[in-house]
Protein backbone atom coordinates (compact mmCIF):
# COMPACT_ATOMS: atom_id res chain seq x y z
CA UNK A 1 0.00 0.00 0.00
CA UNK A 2 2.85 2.58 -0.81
CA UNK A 3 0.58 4.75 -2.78
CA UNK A 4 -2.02 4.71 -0.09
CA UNK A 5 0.65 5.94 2.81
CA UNK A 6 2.35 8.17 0.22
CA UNK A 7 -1.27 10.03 0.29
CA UNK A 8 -1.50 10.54 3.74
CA UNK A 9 1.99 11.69 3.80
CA UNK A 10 1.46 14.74 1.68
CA UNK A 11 -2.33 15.64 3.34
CA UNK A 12 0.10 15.25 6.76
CA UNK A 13 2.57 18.22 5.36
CA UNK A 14 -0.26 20.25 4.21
CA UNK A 15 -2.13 19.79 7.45
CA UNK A 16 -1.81 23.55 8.68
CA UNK A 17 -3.74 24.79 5.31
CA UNK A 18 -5.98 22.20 5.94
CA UNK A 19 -6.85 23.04 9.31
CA UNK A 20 -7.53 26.76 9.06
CA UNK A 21 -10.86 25.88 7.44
CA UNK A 22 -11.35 23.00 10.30
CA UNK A 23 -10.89 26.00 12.49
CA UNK A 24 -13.28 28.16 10.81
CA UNK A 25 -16.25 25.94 10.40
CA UNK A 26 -15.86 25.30 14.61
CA UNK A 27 -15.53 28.66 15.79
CA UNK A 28 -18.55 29.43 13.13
CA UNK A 29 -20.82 26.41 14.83
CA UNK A 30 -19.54 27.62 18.44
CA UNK A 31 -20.81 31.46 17.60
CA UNK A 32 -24.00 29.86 16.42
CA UNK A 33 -24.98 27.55 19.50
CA UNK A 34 -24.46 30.53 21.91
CA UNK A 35 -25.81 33.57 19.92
CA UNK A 36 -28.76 31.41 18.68
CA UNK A 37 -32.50 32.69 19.91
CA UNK A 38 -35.60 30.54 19.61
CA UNK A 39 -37.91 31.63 17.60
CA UNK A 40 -41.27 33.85 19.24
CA UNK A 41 -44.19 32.00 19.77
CA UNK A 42 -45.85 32.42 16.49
CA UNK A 43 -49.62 31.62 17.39
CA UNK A 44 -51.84 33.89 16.65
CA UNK A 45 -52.85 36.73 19.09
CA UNK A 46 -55.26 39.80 18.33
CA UNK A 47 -54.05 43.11 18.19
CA UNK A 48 -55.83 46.53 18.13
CA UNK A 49 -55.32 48.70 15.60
CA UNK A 50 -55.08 53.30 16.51
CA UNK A 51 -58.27 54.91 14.91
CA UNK A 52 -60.02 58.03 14.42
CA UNK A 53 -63.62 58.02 13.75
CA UNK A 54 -65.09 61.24 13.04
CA UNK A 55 -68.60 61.65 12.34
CA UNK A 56 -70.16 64.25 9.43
CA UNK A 57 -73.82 62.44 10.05
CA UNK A 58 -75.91 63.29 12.30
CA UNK A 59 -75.65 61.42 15.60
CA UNK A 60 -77.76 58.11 14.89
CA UNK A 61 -77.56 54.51 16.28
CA UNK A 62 -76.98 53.22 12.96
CA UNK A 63 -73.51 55.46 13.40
CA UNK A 64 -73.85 54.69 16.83
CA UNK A 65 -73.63 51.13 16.14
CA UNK A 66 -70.57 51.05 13.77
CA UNK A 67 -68.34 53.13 16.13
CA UNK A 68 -69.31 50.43 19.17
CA UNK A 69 -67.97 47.86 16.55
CA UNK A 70 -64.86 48.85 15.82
CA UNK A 71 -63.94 50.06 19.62
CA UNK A 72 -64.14 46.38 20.21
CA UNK A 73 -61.84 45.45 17.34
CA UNK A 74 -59.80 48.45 17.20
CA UNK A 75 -58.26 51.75 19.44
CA UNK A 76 -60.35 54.43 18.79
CA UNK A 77 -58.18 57.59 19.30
CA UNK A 78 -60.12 60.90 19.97
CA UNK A 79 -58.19 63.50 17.64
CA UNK A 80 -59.55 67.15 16.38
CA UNK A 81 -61.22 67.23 13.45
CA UNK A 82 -58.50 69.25 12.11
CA UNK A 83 -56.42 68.31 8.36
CA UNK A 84 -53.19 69.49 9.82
CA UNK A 85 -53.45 67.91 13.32
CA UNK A 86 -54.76 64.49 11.56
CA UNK A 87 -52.10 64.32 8.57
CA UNK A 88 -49.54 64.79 12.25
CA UNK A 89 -50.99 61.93 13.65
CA UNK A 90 -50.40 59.75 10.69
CA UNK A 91 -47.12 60.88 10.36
CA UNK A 92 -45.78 59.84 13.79
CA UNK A 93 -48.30 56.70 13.98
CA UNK A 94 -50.54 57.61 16.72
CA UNK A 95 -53.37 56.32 13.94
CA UNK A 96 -52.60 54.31 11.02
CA UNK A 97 -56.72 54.83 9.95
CA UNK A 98 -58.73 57.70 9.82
CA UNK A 99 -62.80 56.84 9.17
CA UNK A 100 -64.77 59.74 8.15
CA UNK A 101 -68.74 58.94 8.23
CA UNK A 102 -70.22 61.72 5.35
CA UNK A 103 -72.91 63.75 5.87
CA UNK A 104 -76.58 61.53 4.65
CA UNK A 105 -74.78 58.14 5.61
CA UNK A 106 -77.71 56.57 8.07
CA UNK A 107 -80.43 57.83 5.58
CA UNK A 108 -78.26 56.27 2.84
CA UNK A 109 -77.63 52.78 4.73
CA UNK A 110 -81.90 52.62 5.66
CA UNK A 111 -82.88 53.45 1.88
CA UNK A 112 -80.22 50.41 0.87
CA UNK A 113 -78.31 52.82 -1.37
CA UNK A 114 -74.32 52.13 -1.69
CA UNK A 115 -72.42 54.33 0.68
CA UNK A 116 -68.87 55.04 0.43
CA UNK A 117 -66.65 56.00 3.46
CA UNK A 118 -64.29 58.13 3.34
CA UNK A 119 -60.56 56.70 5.05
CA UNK A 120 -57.24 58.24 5.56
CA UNK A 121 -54.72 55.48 5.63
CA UNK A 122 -50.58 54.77 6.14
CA UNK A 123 -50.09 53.66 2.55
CA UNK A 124 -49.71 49.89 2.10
CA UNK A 125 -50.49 48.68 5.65
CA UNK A 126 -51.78 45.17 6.95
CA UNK A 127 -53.76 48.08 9.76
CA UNK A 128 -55.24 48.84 6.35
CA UNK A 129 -56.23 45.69 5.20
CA UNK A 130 -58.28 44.69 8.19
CA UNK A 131 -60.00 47.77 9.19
CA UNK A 132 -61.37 47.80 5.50
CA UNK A 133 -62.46 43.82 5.83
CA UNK A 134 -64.49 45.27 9.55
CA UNK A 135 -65.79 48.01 8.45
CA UNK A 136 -67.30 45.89 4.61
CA UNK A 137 -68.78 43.01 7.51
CA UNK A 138 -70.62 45.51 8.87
CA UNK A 139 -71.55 47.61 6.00
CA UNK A 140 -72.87 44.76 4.32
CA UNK A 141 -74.78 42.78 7.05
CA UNK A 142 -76.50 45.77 7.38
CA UNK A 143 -77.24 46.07 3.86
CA UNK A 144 -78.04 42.24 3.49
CA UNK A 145 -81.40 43.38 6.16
CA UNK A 146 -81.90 46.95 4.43
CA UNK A 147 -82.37 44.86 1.38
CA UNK A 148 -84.59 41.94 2.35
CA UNK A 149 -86.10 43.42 5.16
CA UNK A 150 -87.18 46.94 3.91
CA UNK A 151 -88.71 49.21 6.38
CA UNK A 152 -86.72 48.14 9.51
CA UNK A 153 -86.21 51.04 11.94
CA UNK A 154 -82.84 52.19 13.05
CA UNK A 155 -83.25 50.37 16.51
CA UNK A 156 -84.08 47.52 15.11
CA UNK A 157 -81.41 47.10 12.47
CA UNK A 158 -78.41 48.03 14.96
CA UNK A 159 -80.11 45.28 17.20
CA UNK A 160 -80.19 42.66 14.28
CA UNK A 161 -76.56 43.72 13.63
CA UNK A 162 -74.95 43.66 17.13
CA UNK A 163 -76.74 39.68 17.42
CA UNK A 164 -75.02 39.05 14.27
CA UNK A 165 -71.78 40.51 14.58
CA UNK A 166 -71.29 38.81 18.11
CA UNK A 167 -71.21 35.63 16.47
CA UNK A 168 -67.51 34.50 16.88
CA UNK A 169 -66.08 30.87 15.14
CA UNK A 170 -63.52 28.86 17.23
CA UNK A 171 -60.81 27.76 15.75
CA UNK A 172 -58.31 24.86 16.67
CA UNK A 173 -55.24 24.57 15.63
CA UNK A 174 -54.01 21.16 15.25
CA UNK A 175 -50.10 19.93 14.95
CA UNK A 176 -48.30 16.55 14.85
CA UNK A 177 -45.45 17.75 17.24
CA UNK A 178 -43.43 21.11 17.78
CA UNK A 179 -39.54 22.15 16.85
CA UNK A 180 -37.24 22.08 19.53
CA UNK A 181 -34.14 24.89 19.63
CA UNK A 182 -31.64 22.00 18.11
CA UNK A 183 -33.75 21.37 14.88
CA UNK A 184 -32.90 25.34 13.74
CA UNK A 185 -29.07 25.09 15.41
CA UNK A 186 -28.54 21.94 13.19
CA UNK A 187 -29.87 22.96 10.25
CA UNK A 188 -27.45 26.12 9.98
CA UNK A 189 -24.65 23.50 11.57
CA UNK A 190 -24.77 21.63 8.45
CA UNK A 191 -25.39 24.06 6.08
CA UNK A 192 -22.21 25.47 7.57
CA UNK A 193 -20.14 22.53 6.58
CA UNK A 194 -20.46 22.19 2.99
CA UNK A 195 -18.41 25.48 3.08
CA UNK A 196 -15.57 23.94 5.12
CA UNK A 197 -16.31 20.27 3.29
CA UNK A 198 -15.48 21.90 -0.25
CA UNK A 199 -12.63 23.86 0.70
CA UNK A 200 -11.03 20.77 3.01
CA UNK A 201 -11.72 18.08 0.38
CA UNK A 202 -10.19 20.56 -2.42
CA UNK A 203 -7.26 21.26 -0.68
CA UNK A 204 -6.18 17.83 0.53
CA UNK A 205 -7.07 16.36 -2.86
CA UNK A 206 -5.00 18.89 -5.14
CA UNK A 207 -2.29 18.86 -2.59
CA UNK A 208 -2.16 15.26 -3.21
CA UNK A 209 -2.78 15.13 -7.04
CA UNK A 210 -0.25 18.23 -7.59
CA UNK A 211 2.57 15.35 -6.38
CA UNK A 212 1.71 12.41 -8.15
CA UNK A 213 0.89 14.49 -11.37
CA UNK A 214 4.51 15.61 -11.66
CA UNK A 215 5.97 14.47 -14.82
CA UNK A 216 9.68 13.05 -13.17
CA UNK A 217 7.65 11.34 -10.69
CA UNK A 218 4.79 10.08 -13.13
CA UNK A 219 7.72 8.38 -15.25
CA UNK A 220 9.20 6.82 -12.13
CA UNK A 221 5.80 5.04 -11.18
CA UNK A 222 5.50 4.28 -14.58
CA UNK A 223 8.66 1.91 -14.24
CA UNK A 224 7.86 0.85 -10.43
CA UNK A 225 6.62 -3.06 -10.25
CA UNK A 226 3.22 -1.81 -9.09
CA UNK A 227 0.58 -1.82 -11.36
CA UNK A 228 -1.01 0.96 -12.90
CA UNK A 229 -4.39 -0.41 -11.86
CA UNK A 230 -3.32 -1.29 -8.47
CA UNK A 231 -2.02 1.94 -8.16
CA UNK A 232 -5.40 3.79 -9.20
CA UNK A 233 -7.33 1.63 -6.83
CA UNK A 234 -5.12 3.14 -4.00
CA UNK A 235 -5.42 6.28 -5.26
CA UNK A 236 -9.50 5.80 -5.05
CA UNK A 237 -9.15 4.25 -1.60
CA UNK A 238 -7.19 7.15 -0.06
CA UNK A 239 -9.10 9.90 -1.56
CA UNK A 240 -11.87 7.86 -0.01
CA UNK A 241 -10.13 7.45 3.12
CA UNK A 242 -9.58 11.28 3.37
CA UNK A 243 -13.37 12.41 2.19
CA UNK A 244 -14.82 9.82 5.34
CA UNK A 245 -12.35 11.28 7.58
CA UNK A 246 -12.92 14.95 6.76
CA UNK A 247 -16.91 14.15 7.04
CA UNK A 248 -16.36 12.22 10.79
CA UNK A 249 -14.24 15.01 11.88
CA UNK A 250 -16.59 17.92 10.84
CA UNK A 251 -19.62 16.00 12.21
CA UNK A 252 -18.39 14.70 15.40
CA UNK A 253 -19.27 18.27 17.23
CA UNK A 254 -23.06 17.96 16.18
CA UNK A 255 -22.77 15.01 18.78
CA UNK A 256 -21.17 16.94 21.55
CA UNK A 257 -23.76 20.08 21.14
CA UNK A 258 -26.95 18.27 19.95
CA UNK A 259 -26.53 14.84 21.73
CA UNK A 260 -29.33 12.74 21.09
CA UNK A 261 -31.20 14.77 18.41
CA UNK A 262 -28.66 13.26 16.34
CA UNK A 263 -29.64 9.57 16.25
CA UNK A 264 -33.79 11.24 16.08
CA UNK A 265 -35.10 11.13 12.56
CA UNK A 266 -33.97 14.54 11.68
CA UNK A 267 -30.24 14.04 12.54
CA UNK A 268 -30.44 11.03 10.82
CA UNK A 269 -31.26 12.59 8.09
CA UNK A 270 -28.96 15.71 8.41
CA UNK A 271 -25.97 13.07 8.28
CA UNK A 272 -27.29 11.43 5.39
CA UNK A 273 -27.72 14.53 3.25
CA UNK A 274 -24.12 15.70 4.46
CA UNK A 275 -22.53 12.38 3.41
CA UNK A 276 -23.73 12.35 -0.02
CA UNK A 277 -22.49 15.56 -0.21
CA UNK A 278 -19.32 14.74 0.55
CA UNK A 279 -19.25 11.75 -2.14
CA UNK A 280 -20.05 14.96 -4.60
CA UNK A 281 -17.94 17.53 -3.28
CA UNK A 282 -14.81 14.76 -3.28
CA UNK A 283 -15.78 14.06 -7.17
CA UNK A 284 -15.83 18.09 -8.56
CA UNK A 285 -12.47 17.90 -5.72
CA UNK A 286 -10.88 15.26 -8.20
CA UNK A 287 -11.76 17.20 -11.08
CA UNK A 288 -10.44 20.29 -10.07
CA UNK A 289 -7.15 18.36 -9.05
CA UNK A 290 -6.91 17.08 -12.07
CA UNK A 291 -7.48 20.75 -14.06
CA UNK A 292 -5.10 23.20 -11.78
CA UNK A 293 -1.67 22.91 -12.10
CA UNK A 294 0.10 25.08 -8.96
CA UNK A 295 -0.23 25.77 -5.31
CA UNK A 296 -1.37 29.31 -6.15
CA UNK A 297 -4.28 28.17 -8.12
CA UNK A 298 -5.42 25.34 -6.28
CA UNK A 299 -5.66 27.90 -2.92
CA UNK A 300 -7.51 30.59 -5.44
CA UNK A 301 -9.89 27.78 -6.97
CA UNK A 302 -10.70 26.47 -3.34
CA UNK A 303 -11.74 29.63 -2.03
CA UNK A 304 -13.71 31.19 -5.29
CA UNK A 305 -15.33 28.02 -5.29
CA UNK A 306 -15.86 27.36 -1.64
CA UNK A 307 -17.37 30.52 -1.24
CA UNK A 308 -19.03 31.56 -3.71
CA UNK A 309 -21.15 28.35 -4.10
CA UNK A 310 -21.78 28.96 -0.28
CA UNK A 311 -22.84 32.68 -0.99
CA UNK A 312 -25.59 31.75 -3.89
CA UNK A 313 -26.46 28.50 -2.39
CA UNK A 314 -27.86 29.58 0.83
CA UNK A 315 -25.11 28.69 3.30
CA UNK A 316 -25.04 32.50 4.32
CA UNK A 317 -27.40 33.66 3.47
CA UNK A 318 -30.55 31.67 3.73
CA UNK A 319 -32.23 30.75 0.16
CA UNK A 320 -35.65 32.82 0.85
CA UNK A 321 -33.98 35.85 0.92
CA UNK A 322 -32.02 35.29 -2.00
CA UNK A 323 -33.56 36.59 -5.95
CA UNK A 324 -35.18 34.07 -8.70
CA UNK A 325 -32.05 34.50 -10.82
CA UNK A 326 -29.72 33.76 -7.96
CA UNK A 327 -31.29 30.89 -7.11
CA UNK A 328 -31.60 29.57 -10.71
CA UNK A 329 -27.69 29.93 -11.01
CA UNK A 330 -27.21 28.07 -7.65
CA UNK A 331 -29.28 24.54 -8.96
CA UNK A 332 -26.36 24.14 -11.11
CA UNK A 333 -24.57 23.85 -8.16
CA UNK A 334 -24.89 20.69 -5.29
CA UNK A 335 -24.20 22.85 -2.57
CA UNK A 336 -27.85 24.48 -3.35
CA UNK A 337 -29.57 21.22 -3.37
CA UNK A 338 -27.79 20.16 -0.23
CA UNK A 339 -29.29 23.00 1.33
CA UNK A 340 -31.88 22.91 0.38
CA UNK A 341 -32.51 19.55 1.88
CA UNK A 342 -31.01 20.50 5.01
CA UNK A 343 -33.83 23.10 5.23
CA UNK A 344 -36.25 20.42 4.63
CA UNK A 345 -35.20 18.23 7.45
CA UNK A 346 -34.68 21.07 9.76
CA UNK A 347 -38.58 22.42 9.02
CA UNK A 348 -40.07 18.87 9.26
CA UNK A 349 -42.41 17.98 11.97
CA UNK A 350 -42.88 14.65 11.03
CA UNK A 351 -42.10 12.81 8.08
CA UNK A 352 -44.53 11.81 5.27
CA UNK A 353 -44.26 10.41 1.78
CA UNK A 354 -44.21 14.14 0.34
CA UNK A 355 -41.57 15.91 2.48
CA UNK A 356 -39.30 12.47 2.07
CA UNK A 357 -39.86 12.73 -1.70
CA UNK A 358 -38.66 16.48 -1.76
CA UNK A 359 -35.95 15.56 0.51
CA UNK A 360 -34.15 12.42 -1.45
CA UNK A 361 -34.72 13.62 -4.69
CA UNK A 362 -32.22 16.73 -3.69
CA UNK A 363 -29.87 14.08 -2.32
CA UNK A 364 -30.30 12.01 -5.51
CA UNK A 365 -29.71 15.40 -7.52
CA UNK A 366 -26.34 15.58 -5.16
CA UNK A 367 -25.02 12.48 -6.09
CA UNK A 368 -25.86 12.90 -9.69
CA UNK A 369 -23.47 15.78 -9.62
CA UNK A 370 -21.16 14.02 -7.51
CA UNK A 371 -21.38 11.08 -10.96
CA UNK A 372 -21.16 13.48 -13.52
CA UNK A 373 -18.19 15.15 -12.30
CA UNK A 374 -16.53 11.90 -12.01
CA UNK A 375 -17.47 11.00 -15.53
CA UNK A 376 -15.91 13.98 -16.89
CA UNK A 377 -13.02 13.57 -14.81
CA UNK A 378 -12.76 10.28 -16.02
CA UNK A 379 -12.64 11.19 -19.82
CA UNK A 380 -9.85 14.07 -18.87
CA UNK A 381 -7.53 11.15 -17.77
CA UNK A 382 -8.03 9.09 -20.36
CA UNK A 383 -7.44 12.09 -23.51
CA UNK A 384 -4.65 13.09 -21.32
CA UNK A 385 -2.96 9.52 -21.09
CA UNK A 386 -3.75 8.93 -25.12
CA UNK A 387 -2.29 12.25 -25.96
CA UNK A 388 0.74 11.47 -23.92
């Protein structure tokens, strides 16, 4: 096995490169445990919106009615009916809705013509959004009566209305199990790697390949009484060998800070999807060994590509903040389908036929990278040994 310990004697000199990116990717997971913050409870709470209501009608219970409506779903704030002093209160958000009632509104609503408020609103606000969906429920219940009851009085439309609007639906909200603090911290823990992964696996291999690529020492092996196929196959076993250790090493602090998450479903999973990834990320590693031809460009190729795969992948920014066209150029990558399953896992509950679908068909899509590379590297070998 001389080719097999002459590997691990060049990754051994080139261990301090190697390890500055080990470094990195800890003190990056470290930062994250202790500066992570659950996320808020996100049920759903009721909150009051500031108002204004001022009144142009005369003083009816029809108006009456609506202004008892909305002080139970909203603030109502009591402001001069002055333009300047109102457009002030917008400004500095003591309202974020001003309802004018015009002048002939309750003789308007009891006729069943259409009336149209007037509102005074902070432009493109949810406030907006549901004070105009109260104020339409009320507008139109009472028009639903003015129309097929005609002739109801005043006090006996506001008393159909307030039975009406009192009428509340419950709602349950039903869930197969909650996330815990470790399903967010892992997910960003292993999107994390495949930034240090690529730039290890790089490194080490073109370290490696750089050596036995030289033409004096090509010629020697060439005349050495190992074969040339016995050769490769330790070639294949130590890259191997080096990809399984890199992936051990750079998982084996999930188990210290998650502990037994990782053997749940989830880490499971999580260590799946990161060890197909490293079968890719060692193949395009081969490639590229096989391409660069210095020391200078295999450190410039391992951190262009390192990074910037990690940059329009997701790894730093997560993928839901990042634009259509950015994400289209980051499928041609693995590291965006590797995150993309990571996010998956991470997100899941439980586990169903759909979300498992989603999530192996990105590791598939991994691996088919991880093939395709090798195929091409493959072919590059091959024209290179014909042409020599």
């Amino acid at each position: 096995m001389q080719v097999y310990k002459a590997f691990f004697k060049v990754i051994k000199k080139n261990r301090g490169l190697l390890l500055i990116y080990l470094v990195v990717f800890m003190v990056l997971a470290l930062l994250l445990t202790n500066t992570y913050n659950p996320p808020q409870d996100t049920d759903f709470s009721k909150v009051k919106v500031n108002i204004a209501f001022i009144n142009d009608d005369n003083d009816s219970l029809l108006v009456a009615g609506l202004k008892i409506y909305l002080s139970e779903n909203a603030n109502l704030v009591d402001l001069p009916d002055e333009p300047q002093k109102l457009q002030d209160a917008l400004f500095f958000r003591q309202v974020e809705y001003i309802l004018r009632v015009p002048d002939g509104f309750t003789e308007a609503m009891l006729s069943g013509r259409e009336v149209q408020l007037e509102k005074t609103i902070v432009p493109d606000s949810t406030s907006n959004v549901y004070m105009d969906l109260l104020i339409n429920k009320y507008l139109n219940t009472a028009q639903t009566y003015t129309t097929y009851m005609p002739g109801l009085s005043q006090a006996e439309l506001t008393q159909y209305l307030d039975k009406d609007l009192a009428e509340q639906s419950q709602v349950t909200m039903i869930s197969n199990g909650s996330h815990s603090a470790n399903d967010e911290k892992s997910g960003y823990y292993f999107n994390y790697l495949s930034y240090s992964m690529f730039a290890i696996l790089i490194l080490g291999v073109c370290s490696v390949m750089l050596v036995f690529n030289n033409t004096d020492l090509k010629r020697r092996n060439l005349c050495s009484p190992i074969r040339s196929a016995n050769m490769n196959f330790q070639m294949i076993l130590g890259n191997l060998s080096f990809a399984i250790l890199t992936w051990l090493v750079l998982i084996s602090a999930s188990f210290v800070m998650y502990g037994s998450f990782m053997f749940t479903a989830n880490g499971l999973l999580l260590l799946l999807n990161s060890f197909v990834f490293t079968l890719a990320a060692l193949s395009i590693s081969y490639l590229i060994a096989n391409l660069v031809k210095s020391r200078g460009a295999m450190s410039a190729v391992s951190n262009v590509f390192a990074l910037g795969t990690s940059f329009i992948s997701g790894v730093f920014v997560p993928q839901e903040l990042l634009g259509a066209n950015v994400l289209t150029i980051a499928s041609f990558t693995p590291t965006y389908w590797y995150v993309k399953a990571n996010n998956e896992i991470a997100a899941a509950v439980s586990f169903n036929a759909n979300n498992l679908q989603s999530i192996f068909t990105s590791m598939v899509l991994v691996l088919a990278f991880g093939v395709a590379m090798l195929g091409v590297t493959l072919v590059l070998i091959k024209q290179r040994r014909v042409e020599g």
